[in-house]
Protein backbone atom coordinates (compact mmCIF):
# COMPACT_ATOMS: atom_id res chain seq x y z
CA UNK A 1 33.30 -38.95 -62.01
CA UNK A 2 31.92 -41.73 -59.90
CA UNK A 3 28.49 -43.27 -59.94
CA UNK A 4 26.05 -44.34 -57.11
CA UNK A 5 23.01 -46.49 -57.07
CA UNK A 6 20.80 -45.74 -54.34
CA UNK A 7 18.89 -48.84 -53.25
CA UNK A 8 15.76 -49.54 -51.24
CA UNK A 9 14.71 -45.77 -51.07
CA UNK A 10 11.07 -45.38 -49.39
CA UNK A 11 8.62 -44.34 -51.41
CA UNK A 12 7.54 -41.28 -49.38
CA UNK A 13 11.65 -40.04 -49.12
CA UNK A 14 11.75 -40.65 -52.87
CA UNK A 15 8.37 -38.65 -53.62
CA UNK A 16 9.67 -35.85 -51.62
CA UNK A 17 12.75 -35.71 -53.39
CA UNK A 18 10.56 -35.32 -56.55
CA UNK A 19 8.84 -32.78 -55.12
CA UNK A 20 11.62 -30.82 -54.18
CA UNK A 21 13.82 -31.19 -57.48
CA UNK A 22 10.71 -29.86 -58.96
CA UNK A 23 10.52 -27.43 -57.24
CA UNK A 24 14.08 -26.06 -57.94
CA UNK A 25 13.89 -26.53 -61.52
CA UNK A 26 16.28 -29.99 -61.59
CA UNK A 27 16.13 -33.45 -61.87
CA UNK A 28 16.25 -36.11 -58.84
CA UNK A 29 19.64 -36.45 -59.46
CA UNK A 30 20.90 -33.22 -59.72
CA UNK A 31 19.01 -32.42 -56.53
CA UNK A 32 19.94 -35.95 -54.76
CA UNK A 33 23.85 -34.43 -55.96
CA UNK A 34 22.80 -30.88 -54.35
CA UNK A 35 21.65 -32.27 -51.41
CA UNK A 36 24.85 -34.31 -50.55
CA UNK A 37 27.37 -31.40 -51.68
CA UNK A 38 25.31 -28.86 -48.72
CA UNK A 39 25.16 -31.24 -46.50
CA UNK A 40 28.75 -32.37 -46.36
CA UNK A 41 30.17 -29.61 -47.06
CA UNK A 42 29.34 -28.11 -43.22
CA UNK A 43 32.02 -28.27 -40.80
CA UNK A 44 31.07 -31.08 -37.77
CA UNK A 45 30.70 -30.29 -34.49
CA UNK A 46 32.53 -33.38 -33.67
CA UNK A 47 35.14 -33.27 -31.14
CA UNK A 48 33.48 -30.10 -29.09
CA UNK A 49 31.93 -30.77 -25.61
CA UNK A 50 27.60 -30.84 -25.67
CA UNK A 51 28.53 -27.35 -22.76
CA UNK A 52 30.81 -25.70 -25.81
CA UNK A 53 27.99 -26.24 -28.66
CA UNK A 54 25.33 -24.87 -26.88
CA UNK A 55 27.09 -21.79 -25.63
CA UNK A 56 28.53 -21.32 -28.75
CA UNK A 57 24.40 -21.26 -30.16
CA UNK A 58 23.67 -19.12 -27.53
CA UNK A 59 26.19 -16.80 -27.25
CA UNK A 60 25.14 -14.44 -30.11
CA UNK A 61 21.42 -14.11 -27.64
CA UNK A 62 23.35 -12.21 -24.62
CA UNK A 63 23.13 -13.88 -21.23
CA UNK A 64 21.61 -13.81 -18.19
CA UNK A 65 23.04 -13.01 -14.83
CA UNK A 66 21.60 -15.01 -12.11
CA UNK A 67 21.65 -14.22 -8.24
CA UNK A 68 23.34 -17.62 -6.64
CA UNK A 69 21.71 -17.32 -2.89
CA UNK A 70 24.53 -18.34 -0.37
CA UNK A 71 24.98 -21.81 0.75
CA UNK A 72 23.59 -22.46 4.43
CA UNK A 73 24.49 -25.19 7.25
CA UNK A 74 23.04 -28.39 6.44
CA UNK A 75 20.04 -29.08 8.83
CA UNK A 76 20.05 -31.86 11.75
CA UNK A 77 18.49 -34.64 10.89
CA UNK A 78 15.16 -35.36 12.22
CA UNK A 79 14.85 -36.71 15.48
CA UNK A 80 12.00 -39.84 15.42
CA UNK A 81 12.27 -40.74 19.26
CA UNK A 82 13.26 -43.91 18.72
């Protein structure tokens, strides 16, 4: 088992954590320990494109099928008499 000392914790982060482990019925270290283990213990999205993460968010919401108008000629430019 390895031990950690926490340093230089703000007051208002360490009042919330308080809070919270009272809340669930533990101490601050027991929930600091929780905390950690939940929120290292999700898979990364590292190594997926920004395009892939938010379709793969999306997805389960259906889609939306857009009409594309075609592409026309570019104009001439605009003649200033000069």
């Amino acid at each position: 088992m390895t031990t950690m000392i926490l340093q230089n914790i703000d007051e208002q982060l360490k009042a919330r954590l308080c809070m919270i482990a009272a809340i669930h019925g533990r101490t601050m270290e027991e929930e600091a320990r929780e905390i950690l283990c939940n929120a290292l213990s999700t898979e990364s999205d590292s190594g997926q494109s920004l395009v892939a993460s938010i379709r793969r968010r999306l997805e389960p919401l259906g889609g939306v099928e857009l009409d594309i108008p075609p592409r026309t000629a570019i104009s001439a430019p605009v003649d200033f008499g000069e």
